[in-house]
C-alpha atoms as a PDB file:
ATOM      1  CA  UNK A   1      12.920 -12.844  20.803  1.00  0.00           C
ATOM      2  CA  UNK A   2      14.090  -9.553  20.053  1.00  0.00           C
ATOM      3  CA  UNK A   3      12.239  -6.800  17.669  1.00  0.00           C
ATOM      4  CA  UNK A   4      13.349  -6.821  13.942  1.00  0.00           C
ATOM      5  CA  UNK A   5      16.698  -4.614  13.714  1.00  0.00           C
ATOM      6  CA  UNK A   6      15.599  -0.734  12.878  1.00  0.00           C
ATOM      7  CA  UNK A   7      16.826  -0.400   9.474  1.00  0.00           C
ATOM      8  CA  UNK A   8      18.679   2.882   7.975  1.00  0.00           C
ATOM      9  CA  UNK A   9      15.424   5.409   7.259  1.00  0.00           C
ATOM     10  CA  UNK A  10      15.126   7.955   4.512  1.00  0.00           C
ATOM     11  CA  UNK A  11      14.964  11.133   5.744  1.00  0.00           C
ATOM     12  CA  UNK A  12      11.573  12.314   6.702  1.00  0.00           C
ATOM     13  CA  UNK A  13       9.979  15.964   6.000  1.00  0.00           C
ATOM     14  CA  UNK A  14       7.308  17.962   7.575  1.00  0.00           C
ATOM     15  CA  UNK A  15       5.175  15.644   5.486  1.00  0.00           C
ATOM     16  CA  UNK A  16       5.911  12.069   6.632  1.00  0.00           C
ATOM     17  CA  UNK A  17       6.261  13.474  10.964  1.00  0.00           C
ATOM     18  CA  UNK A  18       2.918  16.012  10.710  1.00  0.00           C
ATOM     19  CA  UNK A  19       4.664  18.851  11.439  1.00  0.00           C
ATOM     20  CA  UNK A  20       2.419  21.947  11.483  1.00  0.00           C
ATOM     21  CA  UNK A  21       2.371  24.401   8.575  1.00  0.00           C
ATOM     22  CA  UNK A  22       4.246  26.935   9.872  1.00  0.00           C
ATOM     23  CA  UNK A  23       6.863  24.855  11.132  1.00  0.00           C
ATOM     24  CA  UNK A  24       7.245  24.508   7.220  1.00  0.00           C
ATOM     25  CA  UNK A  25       9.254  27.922   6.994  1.00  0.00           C
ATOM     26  CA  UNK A  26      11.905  26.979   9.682  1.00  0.00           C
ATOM     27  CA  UNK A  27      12.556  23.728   8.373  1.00  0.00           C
ATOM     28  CA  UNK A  28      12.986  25.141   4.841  1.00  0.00           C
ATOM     29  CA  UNK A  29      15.553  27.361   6.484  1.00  0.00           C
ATOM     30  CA  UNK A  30      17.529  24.953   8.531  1.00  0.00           C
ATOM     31  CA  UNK A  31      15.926  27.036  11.766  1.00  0.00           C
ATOM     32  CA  UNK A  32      12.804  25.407  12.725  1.00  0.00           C
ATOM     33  CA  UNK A  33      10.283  28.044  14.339  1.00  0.00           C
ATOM     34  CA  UNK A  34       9.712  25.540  17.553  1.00  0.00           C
ATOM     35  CA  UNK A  35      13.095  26.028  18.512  1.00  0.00           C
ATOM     36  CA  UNK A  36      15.768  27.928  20.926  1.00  0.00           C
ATOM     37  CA  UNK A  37      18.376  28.287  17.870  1.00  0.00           C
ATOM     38  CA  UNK A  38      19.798  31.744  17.797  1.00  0.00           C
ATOM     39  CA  UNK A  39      19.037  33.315  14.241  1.00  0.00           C
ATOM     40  CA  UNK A  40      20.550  36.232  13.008  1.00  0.00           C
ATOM     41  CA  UNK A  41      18.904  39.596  12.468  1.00  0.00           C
ATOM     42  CA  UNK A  42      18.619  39.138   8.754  1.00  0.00           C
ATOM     43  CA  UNK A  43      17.340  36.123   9.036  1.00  0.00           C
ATOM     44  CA  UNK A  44      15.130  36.452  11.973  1.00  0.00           C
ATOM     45  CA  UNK A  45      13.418  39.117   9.723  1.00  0.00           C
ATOM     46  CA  UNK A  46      13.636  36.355   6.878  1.00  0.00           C
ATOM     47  CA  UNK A  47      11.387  33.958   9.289  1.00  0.00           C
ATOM     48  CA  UNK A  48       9.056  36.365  10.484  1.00  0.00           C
ATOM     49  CA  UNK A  49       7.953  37.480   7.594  1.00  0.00           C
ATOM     50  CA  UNK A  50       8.145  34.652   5.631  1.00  0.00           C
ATOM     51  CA  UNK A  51       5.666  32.973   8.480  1.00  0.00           C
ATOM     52  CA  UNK A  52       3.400  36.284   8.400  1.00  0.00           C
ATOM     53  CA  UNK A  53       3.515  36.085   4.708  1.00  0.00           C
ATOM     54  CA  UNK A  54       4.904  39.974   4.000  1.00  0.00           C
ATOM     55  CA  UNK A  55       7.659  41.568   2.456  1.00  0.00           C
ATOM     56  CA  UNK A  56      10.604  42.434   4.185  1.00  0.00           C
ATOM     57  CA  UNK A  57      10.250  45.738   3.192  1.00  0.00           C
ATOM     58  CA  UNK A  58       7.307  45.971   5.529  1.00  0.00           C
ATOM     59  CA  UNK A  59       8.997  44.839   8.364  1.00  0.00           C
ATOM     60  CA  UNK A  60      11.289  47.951   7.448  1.00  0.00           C
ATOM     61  CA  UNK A  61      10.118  50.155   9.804  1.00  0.00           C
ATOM     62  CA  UNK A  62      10.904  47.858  12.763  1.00  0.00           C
ATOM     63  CA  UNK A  63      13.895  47.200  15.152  1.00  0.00           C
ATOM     64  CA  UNK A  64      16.081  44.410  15.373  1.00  0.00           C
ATOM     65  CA  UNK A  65      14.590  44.097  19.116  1.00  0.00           C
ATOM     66  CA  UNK A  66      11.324  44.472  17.813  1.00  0.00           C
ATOM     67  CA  UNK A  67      11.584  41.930  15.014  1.00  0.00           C
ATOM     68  CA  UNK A  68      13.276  39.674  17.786  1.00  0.00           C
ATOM     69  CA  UNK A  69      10.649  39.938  19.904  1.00  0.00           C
ATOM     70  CA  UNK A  70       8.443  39.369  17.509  1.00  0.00           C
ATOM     71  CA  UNK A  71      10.391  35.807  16.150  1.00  0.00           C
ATOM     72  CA  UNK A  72      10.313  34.872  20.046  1.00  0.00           C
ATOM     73  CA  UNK A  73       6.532  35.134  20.449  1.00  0.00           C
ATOM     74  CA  UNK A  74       5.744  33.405  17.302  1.00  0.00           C
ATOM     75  CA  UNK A  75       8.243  30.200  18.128  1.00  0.00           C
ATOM     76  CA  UNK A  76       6.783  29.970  21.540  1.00  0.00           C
ATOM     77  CA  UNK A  77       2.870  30.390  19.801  1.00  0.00           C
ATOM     78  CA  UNK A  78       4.315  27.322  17.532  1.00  0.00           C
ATOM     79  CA  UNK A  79       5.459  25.219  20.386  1.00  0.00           C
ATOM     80  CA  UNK A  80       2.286  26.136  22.316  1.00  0.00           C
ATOM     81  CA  UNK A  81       0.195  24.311  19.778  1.00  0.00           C
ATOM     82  CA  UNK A  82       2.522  21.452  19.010  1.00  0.00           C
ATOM     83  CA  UNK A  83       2.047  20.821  22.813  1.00  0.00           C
ATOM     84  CA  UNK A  84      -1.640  20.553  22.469  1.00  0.00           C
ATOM     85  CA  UNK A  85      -1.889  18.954  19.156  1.00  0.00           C
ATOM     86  CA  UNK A  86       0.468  16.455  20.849  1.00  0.00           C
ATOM     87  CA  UNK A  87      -2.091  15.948  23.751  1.00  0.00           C
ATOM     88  CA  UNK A  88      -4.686  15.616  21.316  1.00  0.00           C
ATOM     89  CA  UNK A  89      -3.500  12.684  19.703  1.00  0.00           C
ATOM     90  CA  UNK A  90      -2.455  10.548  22.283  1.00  0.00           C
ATOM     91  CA  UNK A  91      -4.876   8.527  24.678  1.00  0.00           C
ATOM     92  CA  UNK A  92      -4.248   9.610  28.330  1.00  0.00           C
ATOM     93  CA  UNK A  93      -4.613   6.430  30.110  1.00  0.00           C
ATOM     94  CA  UNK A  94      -2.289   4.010  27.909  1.00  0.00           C
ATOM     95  CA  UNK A  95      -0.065   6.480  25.945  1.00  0.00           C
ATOM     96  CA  UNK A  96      -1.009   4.963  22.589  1.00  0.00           C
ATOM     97  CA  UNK A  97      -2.247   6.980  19.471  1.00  0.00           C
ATOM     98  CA  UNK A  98      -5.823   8.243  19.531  1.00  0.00           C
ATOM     99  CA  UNK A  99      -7.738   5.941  16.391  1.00  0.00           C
ATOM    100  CA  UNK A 100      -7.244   9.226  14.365  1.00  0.00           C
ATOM    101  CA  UNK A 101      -4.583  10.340  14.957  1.00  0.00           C
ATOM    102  CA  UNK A 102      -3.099   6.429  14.480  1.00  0.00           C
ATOM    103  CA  UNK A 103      -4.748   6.714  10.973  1.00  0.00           C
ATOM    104  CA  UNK A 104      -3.074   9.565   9.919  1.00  0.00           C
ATOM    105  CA  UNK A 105       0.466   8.148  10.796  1.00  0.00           C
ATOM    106  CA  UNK A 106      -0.274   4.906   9.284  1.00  0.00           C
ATOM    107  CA  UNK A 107      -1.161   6.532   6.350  1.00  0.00           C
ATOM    108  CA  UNK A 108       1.958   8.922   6.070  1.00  0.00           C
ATOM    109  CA  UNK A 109       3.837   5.215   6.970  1.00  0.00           C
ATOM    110  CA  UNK A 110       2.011   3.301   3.559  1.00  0.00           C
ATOM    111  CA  UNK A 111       2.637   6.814   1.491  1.00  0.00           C
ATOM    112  CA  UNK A 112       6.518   6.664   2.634  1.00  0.00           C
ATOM    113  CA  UNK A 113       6.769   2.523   1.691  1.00  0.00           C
ATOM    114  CA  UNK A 114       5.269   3.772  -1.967  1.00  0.00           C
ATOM    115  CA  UNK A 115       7.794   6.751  -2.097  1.00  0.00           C
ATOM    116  CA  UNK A 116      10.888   4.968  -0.826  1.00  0.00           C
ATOM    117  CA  UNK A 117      10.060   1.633  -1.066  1.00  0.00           C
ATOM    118  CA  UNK A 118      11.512  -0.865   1.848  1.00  0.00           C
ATOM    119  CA  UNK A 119      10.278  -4.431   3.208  1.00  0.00           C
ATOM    120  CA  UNK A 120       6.861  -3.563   3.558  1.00  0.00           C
ATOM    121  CA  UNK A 121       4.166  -2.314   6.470  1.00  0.00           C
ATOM    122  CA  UNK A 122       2.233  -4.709   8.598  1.00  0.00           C
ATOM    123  CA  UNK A 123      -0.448  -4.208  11.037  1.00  0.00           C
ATOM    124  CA  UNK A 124      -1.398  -6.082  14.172  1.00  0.00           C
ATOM    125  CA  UNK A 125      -4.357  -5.743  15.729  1.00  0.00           C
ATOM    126  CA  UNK A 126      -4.492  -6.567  19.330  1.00  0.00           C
ATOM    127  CA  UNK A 127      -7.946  -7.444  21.397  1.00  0.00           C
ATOM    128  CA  UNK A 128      -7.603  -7.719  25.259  1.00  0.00           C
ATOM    129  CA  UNK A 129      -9.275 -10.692  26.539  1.00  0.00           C
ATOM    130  CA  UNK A 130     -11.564 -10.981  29.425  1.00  0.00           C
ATOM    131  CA  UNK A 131     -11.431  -7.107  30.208  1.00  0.00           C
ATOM    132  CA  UNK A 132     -15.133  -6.620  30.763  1.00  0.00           C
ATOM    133  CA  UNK A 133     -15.009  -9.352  33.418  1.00  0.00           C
ATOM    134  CA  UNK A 134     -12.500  -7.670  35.155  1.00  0.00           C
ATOM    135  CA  UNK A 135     -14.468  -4.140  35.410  1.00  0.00           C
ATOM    136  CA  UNK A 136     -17.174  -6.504  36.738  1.00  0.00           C
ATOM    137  CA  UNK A 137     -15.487  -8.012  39.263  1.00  0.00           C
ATOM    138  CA  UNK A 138     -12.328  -6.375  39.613  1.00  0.00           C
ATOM    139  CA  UNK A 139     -13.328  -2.789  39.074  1.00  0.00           C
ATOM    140  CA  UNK A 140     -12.429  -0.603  36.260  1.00  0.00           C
ATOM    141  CA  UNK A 141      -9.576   0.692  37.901  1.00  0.00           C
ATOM    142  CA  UNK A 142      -8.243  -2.962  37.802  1.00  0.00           C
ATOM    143  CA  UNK A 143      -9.355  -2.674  34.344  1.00  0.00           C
ATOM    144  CA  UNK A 144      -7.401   0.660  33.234  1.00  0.00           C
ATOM    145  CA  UNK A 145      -4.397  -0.567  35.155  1.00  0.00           C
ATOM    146  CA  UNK A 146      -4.152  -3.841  33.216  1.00  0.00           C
ATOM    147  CA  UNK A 147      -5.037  -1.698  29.659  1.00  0.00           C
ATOM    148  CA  UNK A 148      -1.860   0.426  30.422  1.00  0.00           C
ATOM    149  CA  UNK A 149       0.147  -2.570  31.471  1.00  0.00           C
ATOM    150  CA  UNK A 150      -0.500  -4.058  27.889  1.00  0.00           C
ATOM    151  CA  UNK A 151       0.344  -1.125  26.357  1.00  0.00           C
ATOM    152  CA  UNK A 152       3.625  -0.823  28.298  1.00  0.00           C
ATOM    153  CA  UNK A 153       4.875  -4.393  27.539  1.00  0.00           C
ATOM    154  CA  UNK A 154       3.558  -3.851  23.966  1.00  0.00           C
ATOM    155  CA  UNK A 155       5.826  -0.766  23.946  1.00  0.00           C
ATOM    156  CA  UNK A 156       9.180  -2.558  25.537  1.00  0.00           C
ATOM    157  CA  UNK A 157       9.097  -5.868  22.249  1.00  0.00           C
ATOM    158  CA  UNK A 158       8.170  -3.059  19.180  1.00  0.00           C
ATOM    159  CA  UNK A 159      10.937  -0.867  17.835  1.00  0.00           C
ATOM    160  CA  UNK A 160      11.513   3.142  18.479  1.00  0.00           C
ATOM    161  CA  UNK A 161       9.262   4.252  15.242  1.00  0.00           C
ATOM    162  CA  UNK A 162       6.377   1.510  15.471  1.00  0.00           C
ATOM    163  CA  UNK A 163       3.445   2.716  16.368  1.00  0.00           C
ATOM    164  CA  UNK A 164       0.796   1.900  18.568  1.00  0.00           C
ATOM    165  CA  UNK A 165      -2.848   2.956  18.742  1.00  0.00           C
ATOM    166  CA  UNK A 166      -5.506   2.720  20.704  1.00  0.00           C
ATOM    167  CA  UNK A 167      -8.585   1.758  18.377  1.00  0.00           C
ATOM    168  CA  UNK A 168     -11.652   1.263  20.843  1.00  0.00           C
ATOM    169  CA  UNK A 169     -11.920   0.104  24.443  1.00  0.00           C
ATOM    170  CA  UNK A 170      -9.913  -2.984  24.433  1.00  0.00           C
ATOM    171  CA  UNK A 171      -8.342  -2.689  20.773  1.00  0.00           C
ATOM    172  CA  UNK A 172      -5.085  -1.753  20.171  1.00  0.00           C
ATOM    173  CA  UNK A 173      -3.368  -1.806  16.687  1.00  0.00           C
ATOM    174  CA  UNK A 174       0.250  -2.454  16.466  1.00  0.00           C
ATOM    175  CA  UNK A 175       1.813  -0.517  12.787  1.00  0.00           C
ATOM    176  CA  UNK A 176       5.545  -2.029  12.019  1.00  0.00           C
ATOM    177  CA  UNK A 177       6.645   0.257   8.819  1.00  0.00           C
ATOM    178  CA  UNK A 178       9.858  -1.826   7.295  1.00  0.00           C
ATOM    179  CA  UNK A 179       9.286  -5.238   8.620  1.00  0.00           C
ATOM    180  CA  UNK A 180       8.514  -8.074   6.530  1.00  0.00           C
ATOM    181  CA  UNK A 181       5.870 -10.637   7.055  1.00  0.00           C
ATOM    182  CA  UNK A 182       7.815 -12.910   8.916  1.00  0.00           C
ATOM    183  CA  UNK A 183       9.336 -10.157  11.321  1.00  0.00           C
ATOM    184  CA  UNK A 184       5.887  -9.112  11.729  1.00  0.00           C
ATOM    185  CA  UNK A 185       4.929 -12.479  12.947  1.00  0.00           C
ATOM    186  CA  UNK A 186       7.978 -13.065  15.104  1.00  0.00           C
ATOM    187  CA  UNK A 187       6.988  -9.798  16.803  1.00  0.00           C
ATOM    188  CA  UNK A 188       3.407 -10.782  17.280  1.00  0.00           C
ATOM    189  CA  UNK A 189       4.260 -13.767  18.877  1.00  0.00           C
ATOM    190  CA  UNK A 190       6.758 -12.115  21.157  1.00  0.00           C
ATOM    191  CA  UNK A 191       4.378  -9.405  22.637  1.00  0.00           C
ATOM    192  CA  UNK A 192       1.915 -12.702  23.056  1.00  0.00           C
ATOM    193  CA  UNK A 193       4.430 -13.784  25.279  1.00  0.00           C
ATOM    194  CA  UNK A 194       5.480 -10.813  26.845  1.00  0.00           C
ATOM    195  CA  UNK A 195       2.473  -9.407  27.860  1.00  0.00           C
ATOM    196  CA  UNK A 196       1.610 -12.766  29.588  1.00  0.00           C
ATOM    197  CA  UNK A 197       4.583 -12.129  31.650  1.00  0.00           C
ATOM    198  CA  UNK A 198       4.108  -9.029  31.844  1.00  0.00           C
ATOM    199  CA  UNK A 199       0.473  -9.601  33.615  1.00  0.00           C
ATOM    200  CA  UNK A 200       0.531 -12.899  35.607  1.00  0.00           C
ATOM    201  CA  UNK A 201      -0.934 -14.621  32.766  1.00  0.00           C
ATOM    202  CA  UNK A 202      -3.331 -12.169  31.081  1.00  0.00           C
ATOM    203  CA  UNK A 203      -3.969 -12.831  27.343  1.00  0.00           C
ATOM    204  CA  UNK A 204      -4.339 -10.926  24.036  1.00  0.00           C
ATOM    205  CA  UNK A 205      -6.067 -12.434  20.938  1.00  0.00           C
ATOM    206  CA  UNK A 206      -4.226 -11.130  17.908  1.00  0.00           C
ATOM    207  CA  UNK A 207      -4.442 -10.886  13.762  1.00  0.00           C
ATOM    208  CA  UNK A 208      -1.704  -9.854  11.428  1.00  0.00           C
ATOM    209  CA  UNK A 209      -2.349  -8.097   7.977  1.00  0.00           C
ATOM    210  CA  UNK A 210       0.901  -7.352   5.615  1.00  0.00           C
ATOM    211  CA  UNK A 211       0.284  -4.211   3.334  1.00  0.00           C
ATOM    212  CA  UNK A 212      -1.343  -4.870  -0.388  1.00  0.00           C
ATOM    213  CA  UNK A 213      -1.750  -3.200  -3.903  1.00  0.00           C
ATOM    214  CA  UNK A 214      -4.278  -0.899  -3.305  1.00  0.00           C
ATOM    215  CA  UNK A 215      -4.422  -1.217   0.450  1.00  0.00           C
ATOM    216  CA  UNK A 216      -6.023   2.181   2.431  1.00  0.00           C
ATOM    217  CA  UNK A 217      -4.769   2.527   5.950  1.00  0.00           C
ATOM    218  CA  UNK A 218      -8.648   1.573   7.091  1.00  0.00           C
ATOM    219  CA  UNK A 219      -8.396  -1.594   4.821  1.00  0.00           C
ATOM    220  CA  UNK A 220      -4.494  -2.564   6.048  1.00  0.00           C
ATOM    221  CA  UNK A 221      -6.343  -2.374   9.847  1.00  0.00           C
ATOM    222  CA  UNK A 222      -9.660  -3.699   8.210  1.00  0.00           C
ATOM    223  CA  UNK A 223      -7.937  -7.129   7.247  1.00  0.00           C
ATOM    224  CA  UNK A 224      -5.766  -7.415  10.706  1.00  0.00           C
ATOM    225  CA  UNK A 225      -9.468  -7.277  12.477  1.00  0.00           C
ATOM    226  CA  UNK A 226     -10.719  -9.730  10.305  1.00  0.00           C
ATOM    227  CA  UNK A 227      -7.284 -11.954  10.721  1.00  0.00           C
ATOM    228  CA  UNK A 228      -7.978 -11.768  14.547  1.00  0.00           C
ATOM    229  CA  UNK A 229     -11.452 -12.927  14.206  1.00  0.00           C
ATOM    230  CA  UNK A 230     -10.666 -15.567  12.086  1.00  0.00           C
ATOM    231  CA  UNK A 231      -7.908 -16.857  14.293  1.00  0.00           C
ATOM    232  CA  UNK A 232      -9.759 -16.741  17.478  1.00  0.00           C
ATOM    233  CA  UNK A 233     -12.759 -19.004  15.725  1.00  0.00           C
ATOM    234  CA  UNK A 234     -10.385 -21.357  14.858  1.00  0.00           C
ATOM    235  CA  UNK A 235      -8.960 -21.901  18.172  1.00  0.00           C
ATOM    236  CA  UNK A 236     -12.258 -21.992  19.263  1.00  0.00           C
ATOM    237  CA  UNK A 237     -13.120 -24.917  17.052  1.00  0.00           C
ATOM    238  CA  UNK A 238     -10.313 -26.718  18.083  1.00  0.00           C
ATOM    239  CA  UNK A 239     -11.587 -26.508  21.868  1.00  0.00           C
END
């Protein structure tokens, strides 16, 4: 079964993607500092010192070169960090979102529903079964190898914008901003299936949470945990 259809999205600010501060004064301008763009002298000056928070007029006393220059050094100082912030925030051996870094974006994705409205946000919280026997008698390379295999066919069923985060160990939490419940559970049951196939037979145990009145980002994830505990006893009852 196919992921729910990405629907038409508002468009986002430096806000809702975590852009960095000072990328604030190119995208005010339509010239984001992180880029190649040629600017004009006026406006180069404009950027630099709007970003070094001065007055034109005290930029007077330098060239068009040297305010150039200066523009240059700043954008590649504002790539620089988005690089690393970027590193930062993503785990290296799966690919998914560090926990806080996944917190963060869930929370800008629950603040966006509230601004702009839409189906809703759910969260799917994913527990990889029987990895500690395979570090025991596999090896944890065996281990790491199947983590970023779950990740990857986790990855190919979810849509370009979902988001995926690493939350411990073996936990993984799934965010779908504008799906419904029922394209949430649809989903969930497809990456069931598609990691199995994915891994010659390997299984996930998985709870769904839909977001609430009141619901934090902690307590959206909170309730898919709790889901997934609930659901596992009850297959285990039924054994």
């Amino acid at each position: 079964m196919s992921p729910p259809p990405e629907p038409a999205q508002a468009e986002r600010t430096p806000e809702d993607s975590g852009d960095l501060p000072v990328d604030l004064v190119g995208w005010a301008t339509g010239h984001r500092l992180a880029t190649e763009e040629p600017v004009s002298p006026e406006l180069a000056r404009e950027l630099l010192s709007t970003a070094l928070g001065l007055r034109q007029a005290q930029l007077a006393g330098l060239s068009d070169d040297d305010i150039a220059a200066g523009l240059a050094r700043l954008r590649a100082l504002v790539r620089q960090i988005q690089r690393l912030s970027a590193a930062a925030a993503v785990d290296d051996l799966t690919g998914a979102l560090r926990r806080g870094a996944g917190l963060q974006a869930l929370s800008r994705e629950i603040a966006r529903f509230h601004r702009f409205g839409g189906k809703g946000v759910a969260a799917i919280f994913i527990d990889v079964d029987g990895l500690k026997r395979i570090n025991d008698t596999e090896g944890h390379a065996a281990g790491d190898a199947l983590l970023a295999d779950v990740v990857a066919a986790i990855r190919e069923r979810l849509r370009a914008y979902d988001l995926v985060i690493r939350w411990g160990g073996d936990e993984f939490v799934c965010v779908l901003p504008d799906a419904t419940r029922a394209e949430a559970e649809r989903t969930l049951a497809d990456i069931e299936q598609h990691v199995r196939d994915r891994t010659s037979g390997r299984s996930v145990s998985t709870g769904l949470a839909a977001l609430e009145d009141g619901d934090t980002a902690a307590t959206l994830v909170g309730r898919a945990d709790e889901a997934l505990y609930a659901r596992r006893e009850a297959i285990r009852a039924k054994a």
